[in-house]
C-alpha atoms as a PDB file:
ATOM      1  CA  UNK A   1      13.899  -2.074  -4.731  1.00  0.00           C
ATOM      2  CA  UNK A   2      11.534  -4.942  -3.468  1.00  0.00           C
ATOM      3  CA  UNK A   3      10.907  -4.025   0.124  1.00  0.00           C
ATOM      4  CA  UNK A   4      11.482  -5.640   2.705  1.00  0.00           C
ATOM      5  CA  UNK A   5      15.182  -6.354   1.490  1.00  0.00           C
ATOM      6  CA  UNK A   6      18.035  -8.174   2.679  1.00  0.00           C
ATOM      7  CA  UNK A   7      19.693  -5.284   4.264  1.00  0.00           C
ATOM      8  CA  UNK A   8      16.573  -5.062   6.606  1.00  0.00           C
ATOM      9  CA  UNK A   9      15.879  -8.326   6.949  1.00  0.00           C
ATOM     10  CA  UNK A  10      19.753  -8.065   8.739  1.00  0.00           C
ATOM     11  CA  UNK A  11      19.135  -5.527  10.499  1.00  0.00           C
ATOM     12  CA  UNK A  12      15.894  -6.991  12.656  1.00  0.00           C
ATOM     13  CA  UNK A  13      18.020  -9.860  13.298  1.00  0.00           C
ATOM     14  CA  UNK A  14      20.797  -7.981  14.575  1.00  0.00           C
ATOM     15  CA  UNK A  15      18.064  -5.910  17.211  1.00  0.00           C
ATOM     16  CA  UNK A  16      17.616  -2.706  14.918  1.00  0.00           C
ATOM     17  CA  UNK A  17      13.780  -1.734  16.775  1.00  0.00           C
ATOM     18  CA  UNK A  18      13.838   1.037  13.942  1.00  0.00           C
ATOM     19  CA  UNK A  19      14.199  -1.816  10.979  1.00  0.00           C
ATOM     20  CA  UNK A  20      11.294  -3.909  12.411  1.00  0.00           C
ATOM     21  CA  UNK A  21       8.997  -0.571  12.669  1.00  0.00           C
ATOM     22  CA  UNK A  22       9.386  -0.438   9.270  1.00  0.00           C
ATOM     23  CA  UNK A  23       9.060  -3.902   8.728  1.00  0.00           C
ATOM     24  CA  UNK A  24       5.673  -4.033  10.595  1.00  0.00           C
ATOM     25  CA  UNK A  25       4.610  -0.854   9.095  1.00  0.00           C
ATOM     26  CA  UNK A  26       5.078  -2.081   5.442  1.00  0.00           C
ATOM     27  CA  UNK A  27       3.223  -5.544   6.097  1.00  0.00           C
ATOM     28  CA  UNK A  28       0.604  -4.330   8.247  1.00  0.00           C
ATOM     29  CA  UNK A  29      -2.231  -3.014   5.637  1.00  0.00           C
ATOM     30  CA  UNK A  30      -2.040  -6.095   3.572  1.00  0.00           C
ATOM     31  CA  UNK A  31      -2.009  -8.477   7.123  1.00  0.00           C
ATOM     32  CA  UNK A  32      -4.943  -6.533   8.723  1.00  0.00           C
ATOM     33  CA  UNK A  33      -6.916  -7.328   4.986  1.00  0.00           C
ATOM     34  CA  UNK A  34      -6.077 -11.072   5.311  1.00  0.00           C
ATOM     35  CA  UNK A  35      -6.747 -11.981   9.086  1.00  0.00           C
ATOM     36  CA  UNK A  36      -9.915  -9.733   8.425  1.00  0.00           C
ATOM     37  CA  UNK A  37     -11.058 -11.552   5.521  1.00  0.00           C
ATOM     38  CA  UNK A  38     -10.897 -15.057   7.482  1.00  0.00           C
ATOM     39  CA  UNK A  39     -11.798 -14.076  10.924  1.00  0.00           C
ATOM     40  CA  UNK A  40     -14.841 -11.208   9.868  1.00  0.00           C
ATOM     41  CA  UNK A  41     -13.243  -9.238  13.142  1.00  0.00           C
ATOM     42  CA  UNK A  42     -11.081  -6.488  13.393  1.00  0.00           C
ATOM     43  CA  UNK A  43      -9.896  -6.444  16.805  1.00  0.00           C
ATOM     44  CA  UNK A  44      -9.375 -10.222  16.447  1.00  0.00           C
ATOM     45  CA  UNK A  45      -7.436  -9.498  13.695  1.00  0.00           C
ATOM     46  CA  UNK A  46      -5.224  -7.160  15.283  1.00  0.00           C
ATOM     47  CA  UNK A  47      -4.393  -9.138  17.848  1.00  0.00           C
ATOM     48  CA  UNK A  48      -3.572 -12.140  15.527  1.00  0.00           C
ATOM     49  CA  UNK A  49      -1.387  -9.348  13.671  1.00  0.00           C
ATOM     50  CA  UNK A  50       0.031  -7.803  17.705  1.00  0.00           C
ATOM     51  CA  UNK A  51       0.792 -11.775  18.723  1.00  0.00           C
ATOM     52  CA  UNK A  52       2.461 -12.465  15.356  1.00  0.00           C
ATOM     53  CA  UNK A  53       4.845  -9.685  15.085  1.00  0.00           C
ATOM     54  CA  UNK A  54       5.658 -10.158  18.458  1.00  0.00           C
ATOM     55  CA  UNK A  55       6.435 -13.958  18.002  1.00  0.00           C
ATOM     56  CA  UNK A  56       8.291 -12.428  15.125  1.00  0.00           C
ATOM     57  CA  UNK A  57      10.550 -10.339  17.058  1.00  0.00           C
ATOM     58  CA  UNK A  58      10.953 -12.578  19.675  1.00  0.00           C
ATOM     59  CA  UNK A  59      12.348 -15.402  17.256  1.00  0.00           C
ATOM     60  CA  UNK A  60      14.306 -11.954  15.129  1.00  0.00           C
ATOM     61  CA  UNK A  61      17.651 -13.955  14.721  1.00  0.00           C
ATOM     62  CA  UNK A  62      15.749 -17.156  13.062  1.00  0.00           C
ATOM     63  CA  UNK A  63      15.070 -15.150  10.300  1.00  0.00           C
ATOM     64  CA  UNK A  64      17.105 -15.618   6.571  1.00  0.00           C
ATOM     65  CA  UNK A  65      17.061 -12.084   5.473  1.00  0.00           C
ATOM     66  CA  UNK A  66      17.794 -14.224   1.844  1.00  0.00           C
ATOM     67  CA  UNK A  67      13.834 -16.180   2.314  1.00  0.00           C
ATOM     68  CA  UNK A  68      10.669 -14.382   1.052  1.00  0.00           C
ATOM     69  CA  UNK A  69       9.593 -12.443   4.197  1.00  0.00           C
ATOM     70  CA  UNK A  70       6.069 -11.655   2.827  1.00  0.00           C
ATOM     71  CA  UNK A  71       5.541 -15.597   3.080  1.00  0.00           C
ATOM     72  CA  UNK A  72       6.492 -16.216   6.413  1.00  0.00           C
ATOM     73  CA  UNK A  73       4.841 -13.900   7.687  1.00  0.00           C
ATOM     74  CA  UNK A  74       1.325 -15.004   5.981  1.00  0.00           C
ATOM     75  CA  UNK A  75       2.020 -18.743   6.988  1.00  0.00           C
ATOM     76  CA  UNK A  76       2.532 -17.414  10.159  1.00  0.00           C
ATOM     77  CA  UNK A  77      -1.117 -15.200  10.191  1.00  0.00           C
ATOM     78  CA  UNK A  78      -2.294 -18.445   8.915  1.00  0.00           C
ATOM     79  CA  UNK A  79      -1.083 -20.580  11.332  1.00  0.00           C
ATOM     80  CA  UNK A  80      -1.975 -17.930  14.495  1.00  0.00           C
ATOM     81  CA  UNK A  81      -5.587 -17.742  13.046  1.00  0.00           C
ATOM     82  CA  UNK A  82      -5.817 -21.703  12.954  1.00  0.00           C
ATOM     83  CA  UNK A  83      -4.659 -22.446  16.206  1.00  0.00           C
ATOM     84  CA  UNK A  84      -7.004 -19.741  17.745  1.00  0.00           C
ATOM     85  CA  UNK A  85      -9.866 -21.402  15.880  1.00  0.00           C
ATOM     86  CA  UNK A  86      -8.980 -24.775  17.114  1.00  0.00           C
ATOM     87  CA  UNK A  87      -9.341 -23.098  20.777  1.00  0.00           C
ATOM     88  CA  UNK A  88     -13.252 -23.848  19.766  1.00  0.00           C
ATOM     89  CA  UNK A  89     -12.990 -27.475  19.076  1.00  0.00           C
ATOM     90  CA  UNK A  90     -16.286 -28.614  20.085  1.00  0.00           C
ATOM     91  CA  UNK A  91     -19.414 -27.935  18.561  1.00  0.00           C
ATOM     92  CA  UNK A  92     -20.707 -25.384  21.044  1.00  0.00           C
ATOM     93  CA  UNK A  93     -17.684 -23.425  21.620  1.00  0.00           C
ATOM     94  CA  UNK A  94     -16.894 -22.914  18.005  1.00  0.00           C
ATOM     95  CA  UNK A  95     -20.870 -22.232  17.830  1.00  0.00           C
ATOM     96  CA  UNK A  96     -20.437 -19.318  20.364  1.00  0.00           C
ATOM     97  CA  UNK A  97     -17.068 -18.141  18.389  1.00  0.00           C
ATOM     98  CA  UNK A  98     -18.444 -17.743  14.908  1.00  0.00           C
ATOM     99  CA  UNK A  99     -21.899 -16.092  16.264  1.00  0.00           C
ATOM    100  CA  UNK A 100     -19.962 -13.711  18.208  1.00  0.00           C
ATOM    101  CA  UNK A 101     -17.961 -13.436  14.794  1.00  0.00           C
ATOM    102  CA  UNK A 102     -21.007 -12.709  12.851  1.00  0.00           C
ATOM    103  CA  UNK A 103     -22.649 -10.602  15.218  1.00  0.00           C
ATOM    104  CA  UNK A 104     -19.551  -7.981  15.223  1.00  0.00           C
ATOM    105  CA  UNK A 105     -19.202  -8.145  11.530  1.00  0.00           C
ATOM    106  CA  UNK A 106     -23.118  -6.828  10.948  1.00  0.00           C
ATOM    107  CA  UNK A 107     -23.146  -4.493  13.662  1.00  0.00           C
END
């Protein structure tokens, strides 16, 4: 059995807190690893993951439990991480960002 699967999927629309703790407990090794990968911070990274899943529950009955899960949840790390990044638009800001970035992932 693939997780997550259909029957789960259901069952976060429908308000089952218990399904989407097991839901975010399944995906949240393998979305830590990605938003650490891009962003080089781990407590960025969890909150990316934090604002995500809430977004995720908030928007619960949206979801298809019959659509690849594991997908929208990465396009929606993606698109989380982008639009944070795009908070540092200009050249000094995004300067600041990524040496604050670096600076946490050597230390």
């Amino acid at each position: 059995m693939a997780f997550p699967n259909q029957q789960i999927l259901y069952r976060v629309t429908q308000g089952d807190e218990a399904a989407f703790s097991q839901l975010c407990s399944y995906f949240q090794d393998p979305a830590f690893k990605f938003c650490s990968v891009i962003l080089k911070d781990e407590k960025e990274a969890e909150n990316i993951i934090q604002d995500v899943f809430a977004k995720i529950w908030n928007e619960r009955v949206e979801l298809k439990p019959n659509d690849n899960f594991q997908s929208y949840l990465f396009i929606n790390l993606k698109n989380q991480i982008f639009g944070q990044m795009q908070k540092y638009s200009d050249p000094a800001s995004r300067k600041q960002y990524l040496d604050k970035m670096n600076a946490q992932s050597h230390s």
